[in-house]
C-alpha atoms as a PDB file:
ATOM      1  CA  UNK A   1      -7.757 -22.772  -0.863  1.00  0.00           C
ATOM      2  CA  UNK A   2      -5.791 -26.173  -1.025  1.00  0.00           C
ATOM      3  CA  UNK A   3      -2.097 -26.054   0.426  1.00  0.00           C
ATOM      4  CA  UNK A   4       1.038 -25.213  -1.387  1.00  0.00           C
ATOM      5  CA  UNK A   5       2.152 -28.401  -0.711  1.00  0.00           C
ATOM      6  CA  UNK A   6      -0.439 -30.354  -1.802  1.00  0.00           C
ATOM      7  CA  UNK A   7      -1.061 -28.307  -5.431  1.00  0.00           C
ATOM      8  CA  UNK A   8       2.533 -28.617  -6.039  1.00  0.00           C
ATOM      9  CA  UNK A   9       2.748 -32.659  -5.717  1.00  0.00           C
ATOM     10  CA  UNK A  10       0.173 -32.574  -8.027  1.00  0.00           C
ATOM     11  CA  UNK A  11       1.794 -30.041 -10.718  1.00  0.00           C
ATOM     12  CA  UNK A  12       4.952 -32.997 -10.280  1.00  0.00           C
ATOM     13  CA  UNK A  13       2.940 -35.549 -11.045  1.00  0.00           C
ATOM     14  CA  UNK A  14       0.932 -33.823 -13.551  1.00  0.00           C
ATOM     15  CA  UNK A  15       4.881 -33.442 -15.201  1.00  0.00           C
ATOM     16  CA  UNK A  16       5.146 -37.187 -14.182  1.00  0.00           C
ATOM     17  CA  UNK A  17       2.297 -38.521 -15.738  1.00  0.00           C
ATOM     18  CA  UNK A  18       2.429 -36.711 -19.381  1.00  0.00           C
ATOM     19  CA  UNK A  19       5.743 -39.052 -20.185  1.00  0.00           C
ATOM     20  CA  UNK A  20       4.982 -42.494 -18.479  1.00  0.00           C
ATOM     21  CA  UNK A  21       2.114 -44.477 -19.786  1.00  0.00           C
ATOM     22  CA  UNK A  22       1.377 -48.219 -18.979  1.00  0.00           C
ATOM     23  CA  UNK A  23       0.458 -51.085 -21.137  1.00  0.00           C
ATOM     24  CA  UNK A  24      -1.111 -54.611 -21.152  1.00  0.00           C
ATOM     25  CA  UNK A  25       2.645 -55.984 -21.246  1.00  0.00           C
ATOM     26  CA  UNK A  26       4.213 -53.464 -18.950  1.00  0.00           C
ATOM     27  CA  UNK A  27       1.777 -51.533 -16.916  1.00  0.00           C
ATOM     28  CA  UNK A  28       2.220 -48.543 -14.774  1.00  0.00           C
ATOM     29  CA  UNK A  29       2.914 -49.296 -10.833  1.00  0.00           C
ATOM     30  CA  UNK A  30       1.245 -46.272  -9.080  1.00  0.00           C
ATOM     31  CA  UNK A  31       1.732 -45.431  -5.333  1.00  0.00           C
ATOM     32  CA  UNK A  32      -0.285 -43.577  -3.047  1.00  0.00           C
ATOM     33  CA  UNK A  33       0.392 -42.427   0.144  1.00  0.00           C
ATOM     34  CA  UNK A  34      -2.460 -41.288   2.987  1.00  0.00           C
ATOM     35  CA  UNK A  35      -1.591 -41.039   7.167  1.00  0.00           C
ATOM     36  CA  UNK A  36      -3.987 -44.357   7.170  1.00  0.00           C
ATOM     37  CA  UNK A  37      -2.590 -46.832   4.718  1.00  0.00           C
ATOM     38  CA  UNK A  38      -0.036 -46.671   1.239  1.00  0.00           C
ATOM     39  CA  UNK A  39      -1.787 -48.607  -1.783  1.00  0.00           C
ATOM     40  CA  UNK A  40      -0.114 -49.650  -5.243  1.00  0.00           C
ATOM     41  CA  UNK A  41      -1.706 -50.298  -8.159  1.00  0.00           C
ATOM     42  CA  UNK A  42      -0.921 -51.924 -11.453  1.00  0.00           C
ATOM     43  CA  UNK A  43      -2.646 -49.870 -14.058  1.00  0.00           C
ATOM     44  CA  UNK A  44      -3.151 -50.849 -18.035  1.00  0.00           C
ATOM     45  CA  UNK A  45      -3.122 -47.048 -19.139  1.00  0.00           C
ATOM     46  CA  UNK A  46      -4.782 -48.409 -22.654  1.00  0.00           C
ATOM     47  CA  UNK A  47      -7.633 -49.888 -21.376  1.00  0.00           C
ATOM     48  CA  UNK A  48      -8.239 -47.808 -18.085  1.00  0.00           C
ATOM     49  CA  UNK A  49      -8.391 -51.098 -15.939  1.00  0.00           C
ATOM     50  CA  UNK A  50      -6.215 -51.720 -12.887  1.00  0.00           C
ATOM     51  CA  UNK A  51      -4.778 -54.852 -12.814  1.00  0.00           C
ATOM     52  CA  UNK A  52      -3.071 -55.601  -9.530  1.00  0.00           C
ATOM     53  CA  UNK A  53      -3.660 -53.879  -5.879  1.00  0.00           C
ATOM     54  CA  UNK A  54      -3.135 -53.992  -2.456  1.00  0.00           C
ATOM     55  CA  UNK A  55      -2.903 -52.094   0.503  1.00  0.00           C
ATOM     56  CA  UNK A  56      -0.867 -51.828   3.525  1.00  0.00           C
ATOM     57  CA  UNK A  57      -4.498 -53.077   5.466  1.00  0.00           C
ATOM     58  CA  UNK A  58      -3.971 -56.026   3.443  1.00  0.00           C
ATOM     59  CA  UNK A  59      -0.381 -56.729   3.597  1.00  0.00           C
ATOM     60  CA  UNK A  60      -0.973 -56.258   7.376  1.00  0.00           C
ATOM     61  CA  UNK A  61       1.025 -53.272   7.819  1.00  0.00           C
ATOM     62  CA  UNK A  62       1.750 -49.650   9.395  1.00  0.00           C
ATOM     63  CA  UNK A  63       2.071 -47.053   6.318  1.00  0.00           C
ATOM     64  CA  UNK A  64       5.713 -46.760   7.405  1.00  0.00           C
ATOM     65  CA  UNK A  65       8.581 -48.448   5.977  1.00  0.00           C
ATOM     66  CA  UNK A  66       8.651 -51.780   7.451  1.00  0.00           C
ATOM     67  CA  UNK A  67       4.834 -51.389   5.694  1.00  0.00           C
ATOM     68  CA  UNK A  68       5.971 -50.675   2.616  1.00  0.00           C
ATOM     69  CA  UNK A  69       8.653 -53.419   2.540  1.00  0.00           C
ATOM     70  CA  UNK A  70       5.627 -55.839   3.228  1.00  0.00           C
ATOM     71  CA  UNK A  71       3.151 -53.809   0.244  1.00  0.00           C
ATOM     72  CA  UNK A  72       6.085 -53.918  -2.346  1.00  0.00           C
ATOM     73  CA  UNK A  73       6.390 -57.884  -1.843  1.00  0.00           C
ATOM     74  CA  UNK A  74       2.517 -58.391  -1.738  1.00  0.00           C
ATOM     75  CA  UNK A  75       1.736 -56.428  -5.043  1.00  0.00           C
ATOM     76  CA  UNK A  76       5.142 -58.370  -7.209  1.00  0.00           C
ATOM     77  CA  UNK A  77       3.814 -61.686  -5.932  1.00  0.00           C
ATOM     78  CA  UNK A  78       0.808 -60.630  -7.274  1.00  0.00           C
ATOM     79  CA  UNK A  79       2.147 -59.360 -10.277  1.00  0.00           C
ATOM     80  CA  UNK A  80       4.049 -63.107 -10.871  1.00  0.00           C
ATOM     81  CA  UNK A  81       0.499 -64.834 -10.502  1.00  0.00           C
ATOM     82  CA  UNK A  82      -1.152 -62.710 -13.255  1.00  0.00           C
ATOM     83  CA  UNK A  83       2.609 -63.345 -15.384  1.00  0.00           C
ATOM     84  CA  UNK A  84       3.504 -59.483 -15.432  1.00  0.00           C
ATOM     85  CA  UNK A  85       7.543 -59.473 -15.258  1.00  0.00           C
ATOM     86  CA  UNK A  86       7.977 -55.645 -15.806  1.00  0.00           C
ATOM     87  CA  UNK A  87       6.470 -52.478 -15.125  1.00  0.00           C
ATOM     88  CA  UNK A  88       6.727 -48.621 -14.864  1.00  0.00           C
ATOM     89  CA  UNK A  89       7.335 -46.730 -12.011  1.00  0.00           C
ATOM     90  CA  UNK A  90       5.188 -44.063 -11.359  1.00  0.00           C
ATOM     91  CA  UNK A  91       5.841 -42.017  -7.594  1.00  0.00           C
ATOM     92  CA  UNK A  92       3.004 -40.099  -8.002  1.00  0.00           C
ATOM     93  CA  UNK A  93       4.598 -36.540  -6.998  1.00  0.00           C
ATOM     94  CA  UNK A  94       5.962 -37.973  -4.051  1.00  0.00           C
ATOM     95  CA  UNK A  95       9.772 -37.751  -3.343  1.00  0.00           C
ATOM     96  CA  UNK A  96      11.165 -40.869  -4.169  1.00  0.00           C
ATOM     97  CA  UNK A  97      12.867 -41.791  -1.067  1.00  0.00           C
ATOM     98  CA  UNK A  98      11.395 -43.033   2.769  1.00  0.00           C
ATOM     99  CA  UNK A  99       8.737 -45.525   1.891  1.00  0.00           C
ATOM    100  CA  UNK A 100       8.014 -44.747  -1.747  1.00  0.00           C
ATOM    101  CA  UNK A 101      11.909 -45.646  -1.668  1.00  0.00           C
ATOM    102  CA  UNK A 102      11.599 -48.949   0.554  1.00  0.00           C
ATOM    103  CA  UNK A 103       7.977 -49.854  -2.031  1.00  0.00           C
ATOM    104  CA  UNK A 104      10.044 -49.770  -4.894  1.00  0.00           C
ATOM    105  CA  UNK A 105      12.959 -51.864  -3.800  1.00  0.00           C
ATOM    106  CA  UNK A 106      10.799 -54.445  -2.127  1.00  0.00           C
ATOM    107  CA  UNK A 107       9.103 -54.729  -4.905  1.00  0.00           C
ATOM    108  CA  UNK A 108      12.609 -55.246  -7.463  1.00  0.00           C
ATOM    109  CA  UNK A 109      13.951 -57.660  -4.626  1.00  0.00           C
ATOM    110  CA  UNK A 110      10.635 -59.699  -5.292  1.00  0.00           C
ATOM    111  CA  UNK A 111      11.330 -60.113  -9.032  1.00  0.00           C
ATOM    112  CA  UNK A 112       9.579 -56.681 -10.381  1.00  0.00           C
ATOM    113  CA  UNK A 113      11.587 -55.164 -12.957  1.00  0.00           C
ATOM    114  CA  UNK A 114      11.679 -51.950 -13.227  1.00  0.00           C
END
């Protein structure tokens, strides 16, 4: 039997998901959270194909805040290389405030718009 806590992050972003959708022009920015690492993803929702990532491993980083400072800068200078200006946010479930919080504002002070 899977924990309360874990079934209802996923009813959230179950809710979440079924109004945000990303496109070739403004794809969806997806965070995930683990007790190893935090990972973002830029996601074309009409093709299936992800077209940034990164990790905390490779933004050299503890999946804490100061991590996801580092991961929200990594993935938007990405994001400029490849000539994506805006995106969706999509938190997954997860509350957004401690480093889903800090991910998201890196990533606006690094030119993201969002």
């Amino acid at each position: 039997m899977r924990h309360p806590k874990f079934t209802h992050r996923l009813q959230r972003k179950r809710r979440i998901r079924s109004t945000l959708s990303g496109t070739a022009e403004r794809p969806r920015l997806t965070v995930y959270r683990s007790h190893t690492r935090l990972t973002a993803q830029m996601i074309d929702d009409t093709t299936g194909k992800t077209l940034v990532a990164g990790s905390t491993t490779e933004a050299k980083g503890k999946p804490n805040k100061e991590g996801a400072k580092k991961l929200g800068a990594l993935v938007a200078k990405k994001a400029q290389e490849k000539k994506i200006a805006t995106v969706v946010f999509d938190r997954n479930g997860y509350k957004y405030h401690g480093c889903v919080k800090e991910l998201a504002d890196a990533a606006r002070e690094a030119g993201l718009k969002f």
